[in-house]
Protein backbone atom coordinates (compact mmCIF):
# COMPACT_ATOMS: atom_id res chain seq x y z
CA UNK A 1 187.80 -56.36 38.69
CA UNK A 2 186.83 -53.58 36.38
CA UNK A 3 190.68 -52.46 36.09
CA UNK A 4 192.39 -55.63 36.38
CA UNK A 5 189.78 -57.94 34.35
CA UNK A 6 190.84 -60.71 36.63
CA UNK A 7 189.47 -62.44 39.72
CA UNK A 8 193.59 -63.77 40.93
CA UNK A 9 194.61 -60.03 40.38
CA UNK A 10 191.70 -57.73 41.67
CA UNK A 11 191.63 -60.41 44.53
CA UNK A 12 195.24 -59.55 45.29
CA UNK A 13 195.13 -56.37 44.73
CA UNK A 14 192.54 -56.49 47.56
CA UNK A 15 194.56 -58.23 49.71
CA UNK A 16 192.09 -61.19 49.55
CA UNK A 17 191.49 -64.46 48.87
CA UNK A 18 189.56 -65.54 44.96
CA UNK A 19 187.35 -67.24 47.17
CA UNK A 20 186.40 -64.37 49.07
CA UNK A 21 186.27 -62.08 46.67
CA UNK A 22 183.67 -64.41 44.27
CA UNK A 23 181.68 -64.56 47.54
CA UNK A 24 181.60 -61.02 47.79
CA UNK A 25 180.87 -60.84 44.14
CA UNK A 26 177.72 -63.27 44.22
CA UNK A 27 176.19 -61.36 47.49
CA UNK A 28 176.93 -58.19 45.47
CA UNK A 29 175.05 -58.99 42.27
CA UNK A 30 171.96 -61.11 44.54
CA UNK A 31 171.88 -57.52 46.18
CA UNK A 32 171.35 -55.93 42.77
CA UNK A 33 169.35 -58.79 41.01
CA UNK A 34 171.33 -59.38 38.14
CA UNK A 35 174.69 -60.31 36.55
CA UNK A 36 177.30 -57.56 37.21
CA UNK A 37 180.14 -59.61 35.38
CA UNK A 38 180.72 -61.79 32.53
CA UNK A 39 183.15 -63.95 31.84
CA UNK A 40 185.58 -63.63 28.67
CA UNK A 41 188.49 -65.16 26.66
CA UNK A 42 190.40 -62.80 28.65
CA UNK A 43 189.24 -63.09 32.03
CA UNK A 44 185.87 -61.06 33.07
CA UNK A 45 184.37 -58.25 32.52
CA UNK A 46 181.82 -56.23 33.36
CA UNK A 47 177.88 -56.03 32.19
CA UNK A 48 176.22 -53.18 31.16
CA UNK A 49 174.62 -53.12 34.57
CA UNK A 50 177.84 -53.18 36.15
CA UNK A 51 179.69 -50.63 34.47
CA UNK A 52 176.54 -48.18 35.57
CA UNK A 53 177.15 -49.45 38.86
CA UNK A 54 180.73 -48.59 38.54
CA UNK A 55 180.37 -44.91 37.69
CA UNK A 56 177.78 -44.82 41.34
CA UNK A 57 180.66 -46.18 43.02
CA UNK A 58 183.26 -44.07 41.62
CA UNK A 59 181.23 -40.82 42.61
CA UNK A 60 180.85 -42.30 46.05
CA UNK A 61 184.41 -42.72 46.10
CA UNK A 62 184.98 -39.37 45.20
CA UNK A 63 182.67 -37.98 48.11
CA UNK A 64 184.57 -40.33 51.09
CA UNK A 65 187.84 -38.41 49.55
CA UNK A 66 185.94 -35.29 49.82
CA UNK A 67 185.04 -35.57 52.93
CA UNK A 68 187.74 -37.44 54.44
CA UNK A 69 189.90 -34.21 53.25
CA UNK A 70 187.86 -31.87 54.67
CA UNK A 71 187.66 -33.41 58.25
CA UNK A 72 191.30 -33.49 58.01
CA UNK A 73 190.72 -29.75 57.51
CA UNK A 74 188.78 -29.14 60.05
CA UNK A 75 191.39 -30.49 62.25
CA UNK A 76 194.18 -29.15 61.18
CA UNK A 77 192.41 -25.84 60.89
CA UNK A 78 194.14 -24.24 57.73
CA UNK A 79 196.44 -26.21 56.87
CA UNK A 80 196.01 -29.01 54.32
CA UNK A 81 197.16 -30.51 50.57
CA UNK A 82 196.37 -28.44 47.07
CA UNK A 83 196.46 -30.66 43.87
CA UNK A 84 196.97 -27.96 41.18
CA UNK A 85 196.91 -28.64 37.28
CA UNK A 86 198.10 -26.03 35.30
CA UNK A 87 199.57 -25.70 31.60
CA UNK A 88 202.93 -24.27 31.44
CA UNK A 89 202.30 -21.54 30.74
CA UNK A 90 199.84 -20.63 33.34
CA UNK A 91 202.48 -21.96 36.13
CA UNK A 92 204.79 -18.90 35.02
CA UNK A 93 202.61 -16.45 35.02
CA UNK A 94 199.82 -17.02 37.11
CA UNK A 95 200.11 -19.94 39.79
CA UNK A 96 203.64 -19.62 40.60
CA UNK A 97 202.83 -16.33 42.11
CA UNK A 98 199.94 -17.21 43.81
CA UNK A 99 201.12 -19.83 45.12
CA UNK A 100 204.40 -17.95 46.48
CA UNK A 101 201.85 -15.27 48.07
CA UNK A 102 199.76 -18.20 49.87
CA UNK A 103 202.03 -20.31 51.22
CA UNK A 104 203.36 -16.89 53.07
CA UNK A 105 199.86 -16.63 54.45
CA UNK A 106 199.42 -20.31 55.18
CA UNK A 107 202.76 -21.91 55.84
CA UNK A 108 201.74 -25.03 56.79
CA UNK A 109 199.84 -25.66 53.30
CA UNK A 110 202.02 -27.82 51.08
CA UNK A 111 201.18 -27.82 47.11
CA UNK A 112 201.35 -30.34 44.31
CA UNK A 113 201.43 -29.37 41.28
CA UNK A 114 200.90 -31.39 37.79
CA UNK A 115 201.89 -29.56 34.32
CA UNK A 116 199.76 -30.77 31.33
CA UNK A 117 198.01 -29.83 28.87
CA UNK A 118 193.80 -29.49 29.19
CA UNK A 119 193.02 -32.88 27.51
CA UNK A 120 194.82 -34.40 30.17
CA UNK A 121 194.28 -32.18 33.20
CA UNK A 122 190.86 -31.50 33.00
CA UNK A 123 189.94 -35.75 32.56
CA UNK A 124 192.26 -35.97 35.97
CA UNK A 125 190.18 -33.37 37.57
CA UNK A 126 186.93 -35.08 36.82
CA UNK A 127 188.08 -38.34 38.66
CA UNK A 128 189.61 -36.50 41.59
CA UNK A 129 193.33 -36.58 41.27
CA UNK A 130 193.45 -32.64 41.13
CA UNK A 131 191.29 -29.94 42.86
CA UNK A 132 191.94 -27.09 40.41
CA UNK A 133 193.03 -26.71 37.41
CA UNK A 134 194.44 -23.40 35.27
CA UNK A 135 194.47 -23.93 31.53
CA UNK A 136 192.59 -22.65 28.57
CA UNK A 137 188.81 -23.61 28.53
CA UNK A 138 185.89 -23.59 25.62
CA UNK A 139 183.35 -21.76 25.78
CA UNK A 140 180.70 -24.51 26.43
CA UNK A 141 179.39 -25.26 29.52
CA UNK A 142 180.81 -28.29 31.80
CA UNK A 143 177.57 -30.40 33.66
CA UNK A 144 180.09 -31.35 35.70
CA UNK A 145 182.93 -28.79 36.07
CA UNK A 146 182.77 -24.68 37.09
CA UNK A 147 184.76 -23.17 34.72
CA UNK A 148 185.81 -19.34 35.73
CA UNK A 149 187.21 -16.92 32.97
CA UNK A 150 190.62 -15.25 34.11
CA UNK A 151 191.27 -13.35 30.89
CA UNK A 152 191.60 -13.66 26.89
CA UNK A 153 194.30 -14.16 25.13
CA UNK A 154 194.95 -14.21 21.22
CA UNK A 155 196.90 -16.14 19.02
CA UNK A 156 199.37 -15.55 16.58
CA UNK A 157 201.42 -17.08 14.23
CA UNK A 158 205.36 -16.22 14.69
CA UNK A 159 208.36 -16.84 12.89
CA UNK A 160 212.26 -16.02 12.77
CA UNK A 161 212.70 -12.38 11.63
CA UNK A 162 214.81 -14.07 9.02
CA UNK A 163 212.17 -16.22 7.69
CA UNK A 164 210.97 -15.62 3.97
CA UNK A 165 207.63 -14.79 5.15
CA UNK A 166 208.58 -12.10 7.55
CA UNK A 167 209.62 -9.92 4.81
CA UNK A 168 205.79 -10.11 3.72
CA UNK A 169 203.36 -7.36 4.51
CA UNK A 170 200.30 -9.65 4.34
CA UNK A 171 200.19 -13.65 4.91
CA UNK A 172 197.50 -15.37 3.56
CA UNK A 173 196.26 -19.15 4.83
CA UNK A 174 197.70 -20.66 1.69
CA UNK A 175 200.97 -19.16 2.06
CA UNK A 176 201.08 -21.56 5.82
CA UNK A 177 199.94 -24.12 4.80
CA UNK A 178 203.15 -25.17 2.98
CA UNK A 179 204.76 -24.47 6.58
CA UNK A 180 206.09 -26.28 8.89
CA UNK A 181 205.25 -26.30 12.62
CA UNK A 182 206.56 -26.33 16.17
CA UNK A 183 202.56 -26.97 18.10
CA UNK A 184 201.36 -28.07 21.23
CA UNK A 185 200.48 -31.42 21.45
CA UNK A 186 197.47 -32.76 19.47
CA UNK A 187 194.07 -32.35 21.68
CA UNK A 188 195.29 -29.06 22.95
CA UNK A 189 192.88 -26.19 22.56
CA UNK A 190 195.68 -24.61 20.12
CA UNK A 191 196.16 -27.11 18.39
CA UNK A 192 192.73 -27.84 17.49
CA UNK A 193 192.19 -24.22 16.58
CA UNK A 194 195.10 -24.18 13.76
CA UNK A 195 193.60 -27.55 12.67
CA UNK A 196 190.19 -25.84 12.05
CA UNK A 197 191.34 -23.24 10.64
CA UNK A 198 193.30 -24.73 7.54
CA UNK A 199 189.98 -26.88 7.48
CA UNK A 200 187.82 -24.09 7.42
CA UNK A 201 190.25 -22.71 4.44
CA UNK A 202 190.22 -26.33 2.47
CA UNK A 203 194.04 -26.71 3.57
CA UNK A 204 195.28 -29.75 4.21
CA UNK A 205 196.29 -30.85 7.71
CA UNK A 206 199.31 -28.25 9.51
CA UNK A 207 203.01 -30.18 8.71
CA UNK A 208 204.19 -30.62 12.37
CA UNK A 209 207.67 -30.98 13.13
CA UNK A 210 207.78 -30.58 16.94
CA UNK A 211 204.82 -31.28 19.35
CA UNK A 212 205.80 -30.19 23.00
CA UNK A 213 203.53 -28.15 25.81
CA UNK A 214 206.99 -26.45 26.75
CA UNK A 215 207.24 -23.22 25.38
CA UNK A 216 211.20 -23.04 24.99
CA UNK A 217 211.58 -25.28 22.74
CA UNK A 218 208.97 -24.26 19.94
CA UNK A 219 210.78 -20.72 20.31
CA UNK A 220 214.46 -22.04 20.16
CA UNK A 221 213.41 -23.81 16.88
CA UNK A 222 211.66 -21.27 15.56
CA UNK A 223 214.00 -18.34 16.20
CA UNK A 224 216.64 -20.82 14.16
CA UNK A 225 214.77 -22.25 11.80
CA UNK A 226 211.68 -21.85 9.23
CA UNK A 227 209.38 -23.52 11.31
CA UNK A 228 206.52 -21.34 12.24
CA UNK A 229 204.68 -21.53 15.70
CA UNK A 230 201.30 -20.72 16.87
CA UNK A 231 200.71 -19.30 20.39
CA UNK A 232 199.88 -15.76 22.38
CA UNK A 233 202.23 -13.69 21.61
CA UNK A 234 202.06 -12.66 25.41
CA UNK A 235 203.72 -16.24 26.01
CA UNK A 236 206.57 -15.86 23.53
CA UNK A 237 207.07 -11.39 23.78
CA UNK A 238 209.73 -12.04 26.46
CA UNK A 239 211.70 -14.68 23.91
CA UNK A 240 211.50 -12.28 21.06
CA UNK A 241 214.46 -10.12 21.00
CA UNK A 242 216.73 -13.14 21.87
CA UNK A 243 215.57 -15.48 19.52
CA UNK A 244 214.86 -12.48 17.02
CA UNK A 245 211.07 -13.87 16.82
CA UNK A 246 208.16 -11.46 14.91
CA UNK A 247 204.86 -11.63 14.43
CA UNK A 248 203.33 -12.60 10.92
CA UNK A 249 200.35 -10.32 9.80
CA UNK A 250 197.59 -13.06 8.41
CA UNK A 251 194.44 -10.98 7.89
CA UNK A 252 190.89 -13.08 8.60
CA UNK A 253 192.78 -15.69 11.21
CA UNK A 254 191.03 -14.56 14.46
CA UNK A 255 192.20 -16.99 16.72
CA UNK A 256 191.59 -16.86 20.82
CA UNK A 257 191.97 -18.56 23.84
CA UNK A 258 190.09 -18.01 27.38
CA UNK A 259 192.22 -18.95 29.69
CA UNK A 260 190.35 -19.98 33.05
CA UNK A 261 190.11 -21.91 36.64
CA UNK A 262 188.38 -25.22 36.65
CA UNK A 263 187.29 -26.94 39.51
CA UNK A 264 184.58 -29.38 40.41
CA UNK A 265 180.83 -28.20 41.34
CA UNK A 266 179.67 -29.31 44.83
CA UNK A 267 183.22 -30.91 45.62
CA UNK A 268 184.55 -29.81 48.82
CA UNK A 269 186.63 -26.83 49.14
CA UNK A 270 188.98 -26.34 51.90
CA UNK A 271 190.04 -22.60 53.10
CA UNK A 272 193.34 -23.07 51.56
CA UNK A 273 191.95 -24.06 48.00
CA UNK A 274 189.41 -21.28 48.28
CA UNK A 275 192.02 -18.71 48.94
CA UNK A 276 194.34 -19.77 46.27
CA UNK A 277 191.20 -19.63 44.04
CA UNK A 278 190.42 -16.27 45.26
CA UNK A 279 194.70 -15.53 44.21
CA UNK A 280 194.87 -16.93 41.00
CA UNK A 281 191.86 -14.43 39.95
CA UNK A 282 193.69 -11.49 41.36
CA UNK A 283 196.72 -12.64 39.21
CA UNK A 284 194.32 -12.86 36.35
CA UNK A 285 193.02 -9.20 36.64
CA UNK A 286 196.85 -8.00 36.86
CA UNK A 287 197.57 -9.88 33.84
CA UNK A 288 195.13 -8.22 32.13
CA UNK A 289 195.64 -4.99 32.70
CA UNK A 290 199.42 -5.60 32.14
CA UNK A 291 198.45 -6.81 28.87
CA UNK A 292 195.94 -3.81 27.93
CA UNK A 293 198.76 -1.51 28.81
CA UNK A 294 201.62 -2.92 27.37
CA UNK A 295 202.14 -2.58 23.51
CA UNK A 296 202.69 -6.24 21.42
């Protein structure tokens, strides 16, 4: 009833009768001593009461998939189903090779995985649909969530070499905020950061052109364009010479991103998610040395 806002619907949805399911209702809320649903110009919906007993039942939910999976587990021995979430980004260069290197140890795994960005992968994590997710992370604690650093990256605004501004040894804030932008999608951890920082320098909001979590097309635009774009500049090096792409010098914007694992605390873990976790942070360390050792 809570997601249809219906009796006819939620009862078919159910596969039972309205009759039934009002029965069920009424021996649910006697059980609980109060009113779980109200009725509205719309259909019902559900007291304040109900929607605490809603979140309860969700989390139960949650623990009957958790432990459904893992008996499944325990039967099939290694073997099993990985829901990954992962920005773009992070697919490339960090699950696509760990996944490649487990499924050779663990053939019989099979993977799923869901590209987003972390406003809409992490929310999907917290009700279940994934099992770990790779994105960027803040730097406050999750109550709910474990949130494991993989490495650091920092941002940079970038440009065609051709653009007026290239030419310039030093970029101030004022000079981008008459820019325009290729940006990940509003909510994004990016995003947000370029936001506060033209607030933080009494500029008005950036002037975004394109919003996409692909990478390739903020750099095709870019490299033939004056749009400006606003990532590591580990995510858009290997685009550079192609695209003839550089790096605009802005001194005071200190901009970065911790990129990390998320997963959540006391949900089950089967041997296959704990080994890919266990990959992903050996990907992570080789990343970052790659990174230390390779000049921008």
């Amino acid at each position: 009833m809570a997601e249809h806002g219906n009796l006819r619907r939620a009862a078919e949805a159910l596969n039972l009768s309205q009759p039934a399911l009002s029965k069920s209702l009424r021996r649910l809320e006697q059980s609980a001593g109060t009113k779980l649903v109200k009725r509205t110009s719309k259909g019902v919906a559900l007291t304040t009461v109900g929607t605490s007993l809603l979140a309860h039942a969700r989390r139960l939910r949650l623990c009957f998939d958790d432990m459904g999976r893992e008996l499944s587990d325990l039967n099939q021995g290694h073997a099993g189903h990985l829901r990954i979430g992962a920005a773009l980004v992070q697919v490339e260069h960090l699950v696509s090779p760990a996944c490649t290197r487990l499924l050779k140890d663990a053939p019989k795994v099979t993977v799923e995985i869901t590209v987003g960005s972390n406003d809409v992968l992490l929310p999907a994590l917290l009700r279940g649909a994934l099992d770990v997710v790779v994105c960027g992370i803040s730097a406050a604690q999750h109550d709910e969530l474990v949130q494991e650093r993989l490495h650091e990256d920092e941002f940079v605004v970038y440009a065609s070499a051709r653009h007026r501004l290239a030419a310039k040894k030093r970029v101030t804030i004022s000079d981008l905020s008459a820019e325009r932008w290729a940006l990940t999608p509003a909510g994004t951890i990016a995003r947000r950061m370029l936001q506060r920082i033209f607030e933080e320098n009494a500029s008005g909001p950036p002037q975004v052109v394109m919003q996409t979590a692909s990478i390739h097309p903020k750099v095709q635009l870019v490299g033939s364009s004056d749009v400006l774009g606003f990532t590591p500049w580990r995510d858009v090096r290997e685009f550079a010479v192609r695209y003839r792409l550089v790096k605009l010098e802005v001194p005071g914007l200190r901009a970065t991103r911790i990129v990390g694992l998320s997963y959540r605390k006391d949900a089950y873990q089967s041997p296959a998610l704990q080994r890919l976790i266990e990959i992903v942070k050996l990907e992570g360390k080789k990343k970052t040395i790659n990174n230390r050792s390779t000049p921008p």
